[in-house]
C-alpha atoms as a PDB file:
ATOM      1  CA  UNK A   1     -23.325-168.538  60.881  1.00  0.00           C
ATOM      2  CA  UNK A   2     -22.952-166.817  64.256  1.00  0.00           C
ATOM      3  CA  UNK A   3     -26.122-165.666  65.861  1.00  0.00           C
ATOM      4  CA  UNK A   4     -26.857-162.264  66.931  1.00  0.00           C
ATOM      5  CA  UNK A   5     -27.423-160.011  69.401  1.00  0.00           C
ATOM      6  CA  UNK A   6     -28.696-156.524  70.002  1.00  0.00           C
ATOM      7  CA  UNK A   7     -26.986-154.064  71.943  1.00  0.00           C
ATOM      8  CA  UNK A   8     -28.813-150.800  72.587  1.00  0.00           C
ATOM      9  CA  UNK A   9     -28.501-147.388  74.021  1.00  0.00           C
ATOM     10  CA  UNK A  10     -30.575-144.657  74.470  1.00  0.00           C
ATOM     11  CA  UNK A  11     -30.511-141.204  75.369  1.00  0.00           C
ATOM     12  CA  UNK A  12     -27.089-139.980  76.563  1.00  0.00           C
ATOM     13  CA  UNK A  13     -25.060-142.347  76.083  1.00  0.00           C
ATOM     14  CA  UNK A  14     -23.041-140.893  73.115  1.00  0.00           C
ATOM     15  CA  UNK A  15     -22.206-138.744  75.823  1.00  0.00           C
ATOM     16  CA  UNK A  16     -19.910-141.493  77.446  1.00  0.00           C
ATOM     17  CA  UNK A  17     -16.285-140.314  78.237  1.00  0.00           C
ATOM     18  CA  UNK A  18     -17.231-136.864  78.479  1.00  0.00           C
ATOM     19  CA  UNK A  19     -20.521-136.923  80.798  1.00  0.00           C
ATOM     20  CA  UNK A  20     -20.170-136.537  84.259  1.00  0.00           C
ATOM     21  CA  UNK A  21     -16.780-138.842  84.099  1.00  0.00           C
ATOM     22  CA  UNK A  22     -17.039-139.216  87.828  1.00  0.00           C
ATOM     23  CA  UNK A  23     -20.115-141.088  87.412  1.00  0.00           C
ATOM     24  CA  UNK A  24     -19.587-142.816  84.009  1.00  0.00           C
ATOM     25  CA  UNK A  25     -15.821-142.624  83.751  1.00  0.00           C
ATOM     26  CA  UNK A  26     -14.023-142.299  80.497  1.00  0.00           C
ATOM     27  CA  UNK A  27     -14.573-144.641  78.348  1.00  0.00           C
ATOM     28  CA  UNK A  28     -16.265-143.827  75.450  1.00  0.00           C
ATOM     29  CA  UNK A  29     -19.482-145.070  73.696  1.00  0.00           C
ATOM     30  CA  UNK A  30     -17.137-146.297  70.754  1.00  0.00           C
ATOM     31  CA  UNK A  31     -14.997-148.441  74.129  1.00  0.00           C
ATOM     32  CA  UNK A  32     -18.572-149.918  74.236  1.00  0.00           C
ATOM     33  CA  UNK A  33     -19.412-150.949  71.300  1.00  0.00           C
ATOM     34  CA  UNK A  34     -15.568-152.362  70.879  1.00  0.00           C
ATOM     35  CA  UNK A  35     -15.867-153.920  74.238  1.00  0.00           C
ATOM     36  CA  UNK A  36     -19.392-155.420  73.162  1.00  0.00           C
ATOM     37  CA  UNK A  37     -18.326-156.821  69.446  1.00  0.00           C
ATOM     38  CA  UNK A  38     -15.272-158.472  71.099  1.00  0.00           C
ATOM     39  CA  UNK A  39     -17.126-160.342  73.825  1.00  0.00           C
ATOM     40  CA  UNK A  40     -19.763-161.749  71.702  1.00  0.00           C
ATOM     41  CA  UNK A  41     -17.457-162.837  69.265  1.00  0.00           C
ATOM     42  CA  UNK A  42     -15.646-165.237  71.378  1.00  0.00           C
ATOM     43  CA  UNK A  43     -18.713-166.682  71.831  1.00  0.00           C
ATOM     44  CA  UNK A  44     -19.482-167.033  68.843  1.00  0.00           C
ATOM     45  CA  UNK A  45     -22.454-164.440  68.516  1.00  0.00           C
ATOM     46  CA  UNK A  46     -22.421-161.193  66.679  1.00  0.00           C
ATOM     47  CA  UNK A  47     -23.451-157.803  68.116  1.00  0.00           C
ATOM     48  CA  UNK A  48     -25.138-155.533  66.363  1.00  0.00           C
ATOM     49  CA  UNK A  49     -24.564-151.770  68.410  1.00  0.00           C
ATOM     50  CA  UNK A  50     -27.041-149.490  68.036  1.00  0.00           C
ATOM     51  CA  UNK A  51     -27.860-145.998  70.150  1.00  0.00           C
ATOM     52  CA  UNK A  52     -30.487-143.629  69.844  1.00  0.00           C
ATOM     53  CA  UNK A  53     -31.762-140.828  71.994  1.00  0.00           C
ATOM     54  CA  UNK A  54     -34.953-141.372  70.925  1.00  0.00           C
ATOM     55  CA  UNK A  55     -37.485-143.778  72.133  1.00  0.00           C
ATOM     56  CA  UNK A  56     -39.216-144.517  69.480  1.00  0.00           C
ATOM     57  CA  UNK A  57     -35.770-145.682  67.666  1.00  0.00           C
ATOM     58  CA  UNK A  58     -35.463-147.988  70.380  1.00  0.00           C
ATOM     59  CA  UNK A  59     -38.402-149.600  69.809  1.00  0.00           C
ATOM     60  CA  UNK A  60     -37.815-150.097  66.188  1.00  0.00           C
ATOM     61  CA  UNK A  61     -34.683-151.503  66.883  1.00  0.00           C
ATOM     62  CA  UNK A  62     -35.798-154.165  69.354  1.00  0.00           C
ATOM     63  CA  UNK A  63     -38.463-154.837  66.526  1.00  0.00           C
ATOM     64  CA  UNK A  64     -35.918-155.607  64.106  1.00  0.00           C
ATOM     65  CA  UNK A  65     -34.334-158.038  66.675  1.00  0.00           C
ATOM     66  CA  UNK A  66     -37.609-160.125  66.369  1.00  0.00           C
ATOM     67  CA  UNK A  67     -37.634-159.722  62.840  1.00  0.00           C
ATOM     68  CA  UNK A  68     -34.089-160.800  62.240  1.00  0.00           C
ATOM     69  CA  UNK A  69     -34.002-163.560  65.105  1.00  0.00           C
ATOM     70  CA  UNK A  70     -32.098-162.118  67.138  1.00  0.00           C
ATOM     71  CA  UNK A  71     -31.511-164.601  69.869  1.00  0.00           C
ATOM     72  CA  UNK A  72     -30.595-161.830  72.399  1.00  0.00           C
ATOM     73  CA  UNK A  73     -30.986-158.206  73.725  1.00  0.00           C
ATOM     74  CA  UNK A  74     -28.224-156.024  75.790  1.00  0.00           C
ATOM     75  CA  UNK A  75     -30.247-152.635  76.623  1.00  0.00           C
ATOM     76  CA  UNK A  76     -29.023-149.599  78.355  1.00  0.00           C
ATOM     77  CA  UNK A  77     -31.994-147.347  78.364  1.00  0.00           C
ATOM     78  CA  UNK A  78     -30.379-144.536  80.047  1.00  0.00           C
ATOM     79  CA  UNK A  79     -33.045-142.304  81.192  1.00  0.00           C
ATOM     80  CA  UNK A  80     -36.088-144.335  79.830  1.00  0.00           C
ATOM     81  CA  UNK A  81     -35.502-147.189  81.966  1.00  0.00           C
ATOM     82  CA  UNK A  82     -37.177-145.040  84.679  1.00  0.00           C
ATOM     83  CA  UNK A  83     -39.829-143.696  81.832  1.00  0.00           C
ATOM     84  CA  UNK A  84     -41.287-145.897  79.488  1.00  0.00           C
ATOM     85  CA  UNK A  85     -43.734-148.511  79.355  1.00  0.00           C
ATOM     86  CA  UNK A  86     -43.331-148.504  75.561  1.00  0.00           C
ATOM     87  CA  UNK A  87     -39.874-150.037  75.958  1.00  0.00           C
ATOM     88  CA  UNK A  88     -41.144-152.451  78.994  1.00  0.00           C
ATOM     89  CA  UNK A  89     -44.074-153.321  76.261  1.00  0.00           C
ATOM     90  CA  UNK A  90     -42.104-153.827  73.138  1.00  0.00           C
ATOM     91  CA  UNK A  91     -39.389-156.110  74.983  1.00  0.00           C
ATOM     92  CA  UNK A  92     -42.521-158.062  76.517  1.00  0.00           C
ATOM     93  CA  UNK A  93     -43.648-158.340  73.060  1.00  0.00           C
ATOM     94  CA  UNK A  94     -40.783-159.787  70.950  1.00  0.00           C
ATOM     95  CA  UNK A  95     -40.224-161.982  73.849  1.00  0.00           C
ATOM     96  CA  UNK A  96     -36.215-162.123  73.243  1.00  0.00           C
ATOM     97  CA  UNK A  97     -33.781-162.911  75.924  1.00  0.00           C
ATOM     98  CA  UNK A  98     -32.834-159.287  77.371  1.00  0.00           C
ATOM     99  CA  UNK A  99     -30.352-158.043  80.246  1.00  0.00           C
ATOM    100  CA  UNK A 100     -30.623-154.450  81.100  1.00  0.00           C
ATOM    101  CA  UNK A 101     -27.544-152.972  81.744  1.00  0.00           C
ATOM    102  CA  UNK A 102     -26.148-149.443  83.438  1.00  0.00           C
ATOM    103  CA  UNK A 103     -22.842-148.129  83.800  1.00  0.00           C
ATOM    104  CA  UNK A 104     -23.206-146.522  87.081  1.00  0.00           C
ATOM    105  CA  UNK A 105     -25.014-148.233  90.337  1.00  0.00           C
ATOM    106  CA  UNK A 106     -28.637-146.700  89.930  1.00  0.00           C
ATOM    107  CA  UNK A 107     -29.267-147.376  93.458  1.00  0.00           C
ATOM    108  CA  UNK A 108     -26.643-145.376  95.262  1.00  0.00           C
ATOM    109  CA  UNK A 109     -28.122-142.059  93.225  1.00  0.00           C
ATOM    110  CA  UNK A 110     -31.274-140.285  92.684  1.00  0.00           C
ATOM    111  CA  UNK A 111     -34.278-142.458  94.213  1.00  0.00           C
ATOM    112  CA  UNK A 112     -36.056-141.786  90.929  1.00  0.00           C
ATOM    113  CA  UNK A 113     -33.134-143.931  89.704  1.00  0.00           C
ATOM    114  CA  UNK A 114     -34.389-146.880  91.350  1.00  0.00           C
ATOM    115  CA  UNK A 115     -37.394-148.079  89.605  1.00  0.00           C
ATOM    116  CA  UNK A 116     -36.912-149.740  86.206  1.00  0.00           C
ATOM    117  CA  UNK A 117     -39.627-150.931  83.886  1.00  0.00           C
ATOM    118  CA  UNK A 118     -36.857-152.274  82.164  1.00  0.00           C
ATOM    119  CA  UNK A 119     -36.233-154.958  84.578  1.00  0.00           C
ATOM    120  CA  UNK A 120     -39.265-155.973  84.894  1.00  0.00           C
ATOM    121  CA  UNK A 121     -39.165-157.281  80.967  1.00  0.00           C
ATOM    122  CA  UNK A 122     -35.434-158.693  81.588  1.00  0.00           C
ATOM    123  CA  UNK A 123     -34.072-162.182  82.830  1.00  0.00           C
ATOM    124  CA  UNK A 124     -31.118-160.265  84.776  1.00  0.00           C
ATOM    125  CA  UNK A 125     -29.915-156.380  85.811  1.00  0.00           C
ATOM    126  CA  UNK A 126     -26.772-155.112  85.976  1.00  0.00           C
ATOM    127  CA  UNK A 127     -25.609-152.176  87.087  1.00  0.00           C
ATOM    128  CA  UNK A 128     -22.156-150.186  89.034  1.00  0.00           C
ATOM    129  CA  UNK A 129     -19.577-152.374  86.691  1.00  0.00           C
ATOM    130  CA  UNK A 130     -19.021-149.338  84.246  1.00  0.00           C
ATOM    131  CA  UNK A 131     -18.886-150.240  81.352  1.00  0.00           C
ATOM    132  CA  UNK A 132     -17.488-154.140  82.148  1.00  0.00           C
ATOM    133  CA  UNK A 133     -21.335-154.703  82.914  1.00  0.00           C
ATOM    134  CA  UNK A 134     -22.014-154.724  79.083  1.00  0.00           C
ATOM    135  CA  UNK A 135     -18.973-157.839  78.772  1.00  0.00           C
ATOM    136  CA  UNK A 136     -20.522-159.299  81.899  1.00  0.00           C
ATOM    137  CA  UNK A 137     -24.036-159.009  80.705  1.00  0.00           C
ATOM    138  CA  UNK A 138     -23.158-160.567  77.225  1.00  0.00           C
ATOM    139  CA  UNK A 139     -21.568-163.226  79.104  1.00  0.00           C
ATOM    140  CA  UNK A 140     -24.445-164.158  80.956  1.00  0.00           C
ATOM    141  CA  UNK A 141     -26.695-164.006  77.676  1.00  0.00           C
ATOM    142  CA  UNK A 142     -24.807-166.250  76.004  1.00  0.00           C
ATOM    143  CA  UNK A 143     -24.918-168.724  78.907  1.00  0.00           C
ATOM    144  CA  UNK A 144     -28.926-168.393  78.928  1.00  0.00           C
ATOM    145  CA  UNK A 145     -28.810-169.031  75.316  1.00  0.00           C
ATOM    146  CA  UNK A 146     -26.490-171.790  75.365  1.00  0.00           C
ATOM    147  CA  UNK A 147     -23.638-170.176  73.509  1.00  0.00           C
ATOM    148  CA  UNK A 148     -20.241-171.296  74.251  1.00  0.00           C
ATOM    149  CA  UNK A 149     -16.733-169.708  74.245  1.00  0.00           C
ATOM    150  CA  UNK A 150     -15.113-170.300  70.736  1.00  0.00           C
ATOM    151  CA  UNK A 151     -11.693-172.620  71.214  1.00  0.00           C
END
């Protein structure tokens, strides 16, 4: 039985494709979520996609990761990642293998953009690979986890 893995987003991001394309391009949330279910299955993992605009959705989510042994966590907290100690506290709390990812490079825009309490609850940050980060960060996941690349 494959093992899974969460992949989040929050608020915005079923804006993708049609948001400020010069920043996030135009692929689409549904690109994503293709993008994400591919990767992790030739590692063998499963992805469960998931995206809320609300916090507190988030939260349950990443709850349900413990709660279904989940053995990792993809999360692109759009605008919370610069917000909210809940989501810091709740990933700190389920203690599950997360990479926080972003589609644009946080650090060449608004300084406000450049703190993340995200991080700071993550093994590893990505950000400025559109959306290739979310392949790159599952990638890197699986090789903290030990998964391996099906033959």
């Amino acid at each position: 039985m494959p093992q899974t893995i969460y992949v989040l987003n929050g608020p915005n991001l079923n804006l993708l494709g049609t948001r400020e394309p010069e920043i996030y391009g135009h692929a689409t949330l549904a690109d994503v979520e293709k993008l994400c279910t591919e990767t992790a299955a030739s590692l063998g993992l499963t992805a469960v996609c998931r995206q809320s605009n609300h916090e507190g959705a988030l939260i349950d989510w990443i709850h349900k990761a413990r709660a279904e042994q989940a053995v990792g966590i993809v999360l692109n907290a759009g605008g919370y990642t610069h917000t909210s100690v809940a989501l810091h506290d709740a990933l700190v709390g389920v203690q599950i293998p997360t990479v926080e990812v972003h589609v644009s490079n946080v650090y060449a825009r608004d300084s406000f953009r450049h703190h993340s309490f995200i991080a700071k609850a993550a093994f590893a940050s990505l950000c400025g690979f559109g959306i290739d980060g979310y392949r790159l960060a599952i990638t890197g996941l699986a090789a903290k986890i030990g998964a391996s690349a099906k033959a």
